[in-house]
N, C-alpha and C. Protein backbone atom coordinates (compact mmCIF):
# COMPACT_ATOMS: atom_id res chain seq x y z
N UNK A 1 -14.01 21.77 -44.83
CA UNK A 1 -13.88 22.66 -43.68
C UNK A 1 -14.56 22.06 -42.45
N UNK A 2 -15.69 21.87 -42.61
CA UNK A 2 -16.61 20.80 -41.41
C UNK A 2 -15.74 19.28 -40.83
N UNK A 3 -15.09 18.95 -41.92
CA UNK A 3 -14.27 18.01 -41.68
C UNK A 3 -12.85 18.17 -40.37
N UNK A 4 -12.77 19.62 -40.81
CA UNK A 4 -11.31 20.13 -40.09
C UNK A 4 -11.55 20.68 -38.74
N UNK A 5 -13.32 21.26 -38.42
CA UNK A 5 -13.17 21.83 -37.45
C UNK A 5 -13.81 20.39 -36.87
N UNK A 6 -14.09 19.21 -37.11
CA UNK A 6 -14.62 18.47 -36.55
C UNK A 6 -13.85 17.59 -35.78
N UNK A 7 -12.70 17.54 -36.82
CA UNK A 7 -10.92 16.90 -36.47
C UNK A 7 -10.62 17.85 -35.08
N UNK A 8 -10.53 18.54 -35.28
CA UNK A 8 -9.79 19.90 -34.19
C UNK A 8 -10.47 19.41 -32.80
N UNK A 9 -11.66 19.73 -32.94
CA UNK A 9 -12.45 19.82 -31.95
C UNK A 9 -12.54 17.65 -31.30
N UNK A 10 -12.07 17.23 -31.80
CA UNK A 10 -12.01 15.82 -30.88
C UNK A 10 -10.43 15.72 -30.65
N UNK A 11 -9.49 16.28 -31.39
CA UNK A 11 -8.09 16.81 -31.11
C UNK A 11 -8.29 17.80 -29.34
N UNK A 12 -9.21 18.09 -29.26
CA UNK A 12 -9.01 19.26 -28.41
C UNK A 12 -9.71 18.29 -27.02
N UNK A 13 -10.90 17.80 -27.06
CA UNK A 13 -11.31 17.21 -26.11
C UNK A 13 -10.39 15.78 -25.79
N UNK A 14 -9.92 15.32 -26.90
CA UNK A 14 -8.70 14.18 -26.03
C UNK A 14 -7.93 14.81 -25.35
N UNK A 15 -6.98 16.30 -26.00
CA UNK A 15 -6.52 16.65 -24.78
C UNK A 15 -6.80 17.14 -23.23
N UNK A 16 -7.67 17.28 -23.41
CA UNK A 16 -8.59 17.86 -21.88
C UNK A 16 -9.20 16.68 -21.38
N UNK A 17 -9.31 15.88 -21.94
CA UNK A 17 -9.53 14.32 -21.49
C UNK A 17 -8.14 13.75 -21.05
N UNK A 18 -7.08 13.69 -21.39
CA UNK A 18 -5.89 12.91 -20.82
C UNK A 18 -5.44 13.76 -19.81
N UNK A 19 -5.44 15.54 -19.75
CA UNK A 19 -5.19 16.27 -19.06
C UNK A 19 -5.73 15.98 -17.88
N UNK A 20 -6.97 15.89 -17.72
CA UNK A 20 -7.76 15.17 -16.81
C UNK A 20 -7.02 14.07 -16.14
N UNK A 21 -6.76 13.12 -16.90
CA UNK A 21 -6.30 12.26 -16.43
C UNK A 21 -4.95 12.07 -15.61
N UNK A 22 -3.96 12.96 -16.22
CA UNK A 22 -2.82 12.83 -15.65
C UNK A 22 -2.77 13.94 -14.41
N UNK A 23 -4.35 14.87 -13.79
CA UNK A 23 -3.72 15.69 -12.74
C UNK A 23 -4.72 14.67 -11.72
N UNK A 24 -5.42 13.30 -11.52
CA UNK A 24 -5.96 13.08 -11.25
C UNK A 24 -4.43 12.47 -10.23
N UNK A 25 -4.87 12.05 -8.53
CA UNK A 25 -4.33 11.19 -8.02
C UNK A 25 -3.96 9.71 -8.17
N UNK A 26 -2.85 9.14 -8.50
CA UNK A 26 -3.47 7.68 -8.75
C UNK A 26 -2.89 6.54 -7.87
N UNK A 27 -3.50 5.88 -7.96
CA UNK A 27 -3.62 4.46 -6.46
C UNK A 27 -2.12 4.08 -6.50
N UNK A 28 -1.79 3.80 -5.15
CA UNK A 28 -0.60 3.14 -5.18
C UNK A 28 -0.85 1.75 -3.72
N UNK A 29 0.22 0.90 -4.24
CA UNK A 29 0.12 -0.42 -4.01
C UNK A 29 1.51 -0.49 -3.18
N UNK A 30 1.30 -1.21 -2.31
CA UNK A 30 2.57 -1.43 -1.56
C UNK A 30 2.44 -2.82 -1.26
N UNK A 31 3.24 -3.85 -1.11
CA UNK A 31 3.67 -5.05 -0.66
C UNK A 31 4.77 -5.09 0.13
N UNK A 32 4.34 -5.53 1.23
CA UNK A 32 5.57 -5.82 2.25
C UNK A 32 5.88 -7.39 3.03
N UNK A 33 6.92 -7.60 2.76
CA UNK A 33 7.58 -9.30 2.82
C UNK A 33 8.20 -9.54 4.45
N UNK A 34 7.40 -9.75 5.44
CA UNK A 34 8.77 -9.93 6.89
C UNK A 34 8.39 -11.34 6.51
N UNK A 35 10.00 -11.76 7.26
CA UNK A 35 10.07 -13.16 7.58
C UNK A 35 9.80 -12.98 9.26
N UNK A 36 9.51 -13.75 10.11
CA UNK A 36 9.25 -13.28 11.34
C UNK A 36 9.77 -14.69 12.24
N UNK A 37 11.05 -14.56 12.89
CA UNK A 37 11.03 -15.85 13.85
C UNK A 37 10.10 -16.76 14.07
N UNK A 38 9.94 -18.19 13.73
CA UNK A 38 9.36 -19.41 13.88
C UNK A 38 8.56 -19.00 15.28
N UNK A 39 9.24 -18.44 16.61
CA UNK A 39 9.09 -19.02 18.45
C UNK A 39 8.37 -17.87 18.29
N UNK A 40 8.26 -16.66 17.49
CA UNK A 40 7.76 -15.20 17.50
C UNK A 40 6.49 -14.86 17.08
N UNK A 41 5.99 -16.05 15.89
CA UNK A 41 5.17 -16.16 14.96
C UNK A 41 3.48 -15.45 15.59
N UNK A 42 3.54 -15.82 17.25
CA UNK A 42 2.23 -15.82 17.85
C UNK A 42 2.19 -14.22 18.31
N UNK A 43 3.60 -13.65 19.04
CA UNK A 43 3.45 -12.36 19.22
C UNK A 43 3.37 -11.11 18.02
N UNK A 44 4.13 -11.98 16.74
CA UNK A 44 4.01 -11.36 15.78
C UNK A 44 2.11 -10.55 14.97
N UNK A 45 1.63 -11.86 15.28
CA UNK A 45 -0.12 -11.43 14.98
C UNK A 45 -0.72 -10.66 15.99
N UNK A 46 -0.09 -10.68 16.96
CA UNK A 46 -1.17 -10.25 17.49
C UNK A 46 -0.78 -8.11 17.55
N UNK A 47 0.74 -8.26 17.34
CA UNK A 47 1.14 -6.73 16.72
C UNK A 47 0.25 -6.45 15.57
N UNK A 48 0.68 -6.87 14.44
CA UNK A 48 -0.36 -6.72 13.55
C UNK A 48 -1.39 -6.70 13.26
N UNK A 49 -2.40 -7.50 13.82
CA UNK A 49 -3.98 -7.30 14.22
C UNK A 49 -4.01 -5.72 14.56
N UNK A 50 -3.39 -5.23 15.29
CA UNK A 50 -3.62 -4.03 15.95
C UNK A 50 -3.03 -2.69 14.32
N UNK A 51 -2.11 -2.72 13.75
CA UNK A 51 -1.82 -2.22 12.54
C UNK A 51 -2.54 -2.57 11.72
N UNK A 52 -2.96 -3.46 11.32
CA UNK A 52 -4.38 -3.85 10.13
C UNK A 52 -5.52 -2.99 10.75
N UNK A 53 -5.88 -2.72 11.59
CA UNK A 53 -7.39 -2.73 12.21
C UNK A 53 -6.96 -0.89 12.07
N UNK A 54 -6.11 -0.32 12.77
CA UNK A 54 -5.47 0.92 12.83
C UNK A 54 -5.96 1.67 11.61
N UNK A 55 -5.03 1.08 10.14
CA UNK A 55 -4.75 1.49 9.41
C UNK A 55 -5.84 1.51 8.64
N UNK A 56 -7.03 0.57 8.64
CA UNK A 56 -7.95 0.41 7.79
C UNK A 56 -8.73 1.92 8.45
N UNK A 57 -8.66 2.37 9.22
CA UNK A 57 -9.59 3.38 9.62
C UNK A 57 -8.93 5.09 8.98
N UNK A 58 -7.86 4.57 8.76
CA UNK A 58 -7.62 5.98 7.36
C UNK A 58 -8.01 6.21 5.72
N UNK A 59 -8.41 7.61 6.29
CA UNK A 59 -8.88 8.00 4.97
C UNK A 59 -8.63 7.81 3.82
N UNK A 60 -7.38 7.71 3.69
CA UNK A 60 -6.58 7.32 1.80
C UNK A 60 -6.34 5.98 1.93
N UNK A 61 -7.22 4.68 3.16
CA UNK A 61 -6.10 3.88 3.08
C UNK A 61 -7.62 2.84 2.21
N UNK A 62 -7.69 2.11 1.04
CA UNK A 62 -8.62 1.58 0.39
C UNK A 62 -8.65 0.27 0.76
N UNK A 63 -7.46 -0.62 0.87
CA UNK A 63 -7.41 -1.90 1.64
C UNK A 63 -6.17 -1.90 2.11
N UNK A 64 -5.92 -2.82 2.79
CA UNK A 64 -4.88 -3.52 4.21
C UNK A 64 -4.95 -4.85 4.33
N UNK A 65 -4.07 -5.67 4.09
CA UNK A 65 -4.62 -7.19 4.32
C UNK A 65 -3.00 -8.01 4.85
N UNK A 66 -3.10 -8.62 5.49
CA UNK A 66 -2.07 -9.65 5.97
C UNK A 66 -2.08 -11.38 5.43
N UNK A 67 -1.32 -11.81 4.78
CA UNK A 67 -1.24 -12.92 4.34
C UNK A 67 -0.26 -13.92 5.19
N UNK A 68 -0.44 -15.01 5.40
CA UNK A 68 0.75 -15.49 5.71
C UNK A 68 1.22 -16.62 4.57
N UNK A 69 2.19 -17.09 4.32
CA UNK A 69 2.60 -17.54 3.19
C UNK A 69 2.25 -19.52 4.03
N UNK A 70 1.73 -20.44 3.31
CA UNK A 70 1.58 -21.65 4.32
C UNK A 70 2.07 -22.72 3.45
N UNK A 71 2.68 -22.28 2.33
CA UNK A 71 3.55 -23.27 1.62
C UNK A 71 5.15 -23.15 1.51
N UNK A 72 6.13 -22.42 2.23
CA UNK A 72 7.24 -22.37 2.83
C UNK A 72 7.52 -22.36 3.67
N UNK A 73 9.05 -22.67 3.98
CA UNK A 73 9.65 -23.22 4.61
C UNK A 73 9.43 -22.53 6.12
N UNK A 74 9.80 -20.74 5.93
CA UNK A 74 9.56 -19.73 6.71
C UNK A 74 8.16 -19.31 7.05
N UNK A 75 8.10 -18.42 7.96
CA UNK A 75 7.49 -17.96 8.65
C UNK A 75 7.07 -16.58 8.60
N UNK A 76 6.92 -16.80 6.93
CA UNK A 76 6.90 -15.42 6.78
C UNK A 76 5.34 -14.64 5.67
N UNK A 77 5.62 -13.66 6.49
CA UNK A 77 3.47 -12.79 6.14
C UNK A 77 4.28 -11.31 5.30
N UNK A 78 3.02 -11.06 4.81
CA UNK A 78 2.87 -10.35 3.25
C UNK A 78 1.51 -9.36 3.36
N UNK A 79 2.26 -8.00 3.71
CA UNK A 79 1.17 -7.35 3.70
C UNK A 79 0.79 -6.34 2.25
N UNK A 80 -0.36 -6.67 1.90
CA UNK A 80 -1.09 -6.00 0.95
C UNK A 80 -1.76 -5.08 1.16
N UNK A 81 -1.06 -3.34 0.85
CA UNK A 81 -1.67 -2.20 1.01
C UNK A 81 -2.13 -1.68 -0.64
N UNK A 82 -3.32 -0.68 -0.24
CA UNK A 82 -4.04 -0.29 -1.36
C UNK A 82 -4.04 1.16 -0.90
N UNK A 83 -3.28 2.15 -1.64
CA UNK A 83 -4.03 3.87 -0.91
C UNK A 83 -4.68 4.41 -2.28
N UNK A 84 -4.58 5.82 -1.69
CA UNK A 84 -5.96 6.37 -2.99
C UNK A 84 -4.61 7.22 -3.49
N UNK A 85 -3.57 7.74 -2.91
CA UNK A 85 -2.37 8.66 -3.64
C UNK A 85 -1.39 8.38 -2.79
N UNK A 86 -0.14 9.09 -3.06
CA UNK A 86 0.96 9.09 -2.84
C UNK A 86 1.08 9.65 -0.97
N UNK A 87 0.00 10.79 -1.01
CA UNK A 87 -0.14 11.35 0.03
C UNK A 87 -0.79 10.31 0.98
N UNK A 88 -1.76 9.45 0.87
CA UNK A 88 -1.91 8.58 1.88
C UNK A 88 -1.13 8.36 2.29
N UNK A 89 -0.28 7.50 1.78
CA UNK A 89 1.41 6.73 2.02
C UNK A 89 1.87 7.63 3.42
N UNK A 90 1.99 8.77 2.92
CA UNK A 90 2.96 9.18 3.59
C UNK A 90 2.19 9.60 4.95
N UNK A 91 1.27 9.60 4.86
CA UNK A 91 -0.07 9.61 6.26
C UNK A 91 0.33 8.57 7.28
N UNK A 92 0.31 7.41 5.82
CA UNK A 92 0.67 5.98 6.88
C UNK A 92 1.75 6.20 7.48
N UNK A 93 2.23 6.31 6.59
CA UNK A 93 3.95 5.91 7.33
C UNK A 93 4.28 7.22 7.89
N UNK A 94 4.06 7.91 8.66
CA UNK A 94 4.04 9.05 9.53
C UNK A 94 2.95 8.60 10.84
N UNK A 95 2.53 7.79 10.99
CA UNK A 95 1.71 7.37 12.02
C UNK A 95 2.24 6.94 12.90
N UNK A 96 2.04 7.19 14.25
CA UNK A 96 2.59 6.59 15.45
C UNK A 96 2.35 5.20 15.47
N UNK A 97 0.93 4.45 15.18
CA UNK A 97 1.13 3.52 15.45
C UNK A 97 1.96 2.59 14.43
N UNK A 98 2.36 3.25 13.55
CA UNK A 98 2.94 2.24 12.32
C UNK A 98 4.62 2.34 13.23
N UNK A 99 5.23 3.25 13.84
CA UNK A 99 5.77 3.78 14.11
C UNK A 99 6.44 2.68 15.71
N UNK A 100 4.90 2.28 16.42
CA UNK A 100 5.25 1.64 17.56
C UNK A 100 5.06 0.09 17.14
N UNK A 101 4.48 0.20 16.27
CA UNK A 101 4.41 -1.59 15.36
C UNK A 101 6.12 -1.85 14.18
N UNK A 102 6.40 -0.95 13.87
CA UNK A 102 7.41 -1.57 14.12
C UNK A 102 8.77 -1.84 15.04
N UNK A 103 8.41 -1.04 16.10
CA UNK A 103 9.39 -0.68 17.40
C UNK A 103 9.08 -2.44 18.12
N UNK A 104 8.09 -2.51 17.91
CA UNK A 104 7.76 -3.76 18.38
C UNK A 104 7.69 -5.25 17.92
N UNK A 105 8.10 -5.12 16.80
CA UNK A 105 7.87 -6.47 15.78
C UNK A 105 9.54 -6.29 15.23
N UNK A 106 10.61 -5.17 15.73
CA UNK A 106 12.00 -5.77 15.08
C UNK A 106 11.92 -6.88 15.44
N UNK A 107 12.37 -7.01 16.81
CA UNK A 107 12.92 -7.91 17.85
C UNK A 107 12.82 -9.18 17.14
N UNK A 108 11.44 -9.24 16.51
CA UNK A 108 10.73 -10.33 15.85
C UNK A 108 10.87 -11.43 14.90
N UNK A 109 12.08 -10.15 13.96
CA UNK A 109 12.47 -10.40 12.12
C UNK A 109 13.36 -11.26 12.72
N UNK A 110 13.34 -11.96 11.20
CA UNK A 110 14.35 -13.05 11.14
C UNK A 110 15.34 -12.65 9.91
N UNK A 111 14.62 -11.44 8.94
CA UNK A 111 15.79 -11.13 8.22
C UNK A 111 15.34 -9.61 7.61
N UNK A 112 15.93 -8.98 6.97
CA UNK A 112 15.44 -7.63 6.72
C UNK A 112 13.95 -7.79 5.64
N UNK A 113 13.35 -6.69 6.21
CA UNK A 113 11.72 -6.59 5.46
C UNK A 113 12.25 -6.39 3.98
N UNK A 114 11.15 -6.51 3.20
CA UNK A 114 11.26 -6.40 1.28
C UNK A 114 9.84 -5.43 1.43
N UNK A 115 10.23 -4.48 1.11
CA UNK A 115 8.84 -3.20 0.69
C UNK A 115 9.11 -2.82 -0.72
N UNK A 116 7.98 -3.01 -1.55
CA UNK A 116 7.52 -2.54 -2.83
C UNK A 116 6.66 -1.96 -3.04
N UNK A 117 6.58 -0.44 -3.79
CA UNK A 117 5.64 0.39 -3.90
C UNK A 117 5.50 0.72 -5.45
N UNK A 118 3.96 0.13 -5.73
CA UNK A 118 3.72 0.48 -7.24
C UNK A 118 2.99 1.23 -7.29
């Protein structure tokens, strides 16, 4: 009997342990791929400087980082976002300035952006 209520009772706290777990928010990851005109490359940073710096100052946003790729052919940067939920995301991307950064960096592309959200 000690055996059964002992079973039960760690039966019962895994579930309130995973329960836990699955109402918890969880991180999401975004990667974004522009290729950006070769002649553009200089106005291109200096848009982005201003969206990196922006974005790091939100609340759900955990990191922000800009890469540029320096072993191909292109001209093309890789941004690495980190939020705390789903709802950040949509903070970001509801932001004016995300909004006037890209109003300002089409002109720029050299081919359509690649966005991935894990």
């Amino acid at each position: 009997m000690k055996k059964l209520v002992l079973l039960l009772a760690i039966v019962c706290l895994t579930g309130i342990s995973y329960a836990q777990q699955k109402s918890e928010p969880m991180k999401k990851t975004v990667v974004a791929r522009l290729t950006i005109k070769k002649e553009a490359v200089e106005n291109f940073v200096k848009f982005a400087q201003k969206i990196v710096e922006e974005t790091r100052k939100e609340t759900g946003c955990i990191s922000y980082n800009l890469y540029k790729n320096t072993f191909g052919q292109e001209a093309e940067f890789i941004f690495y976002e980190e939020y705390k939920d789903q709802a950040a995301i949509d903070f970001h991307n509801k932001s004016e300035y995300l909004k006037q950064f890209f109003s300002n960096i089409t002109p720029l592309l050299a081919g359509k952006p690649i966005v991935e959200v894990f």
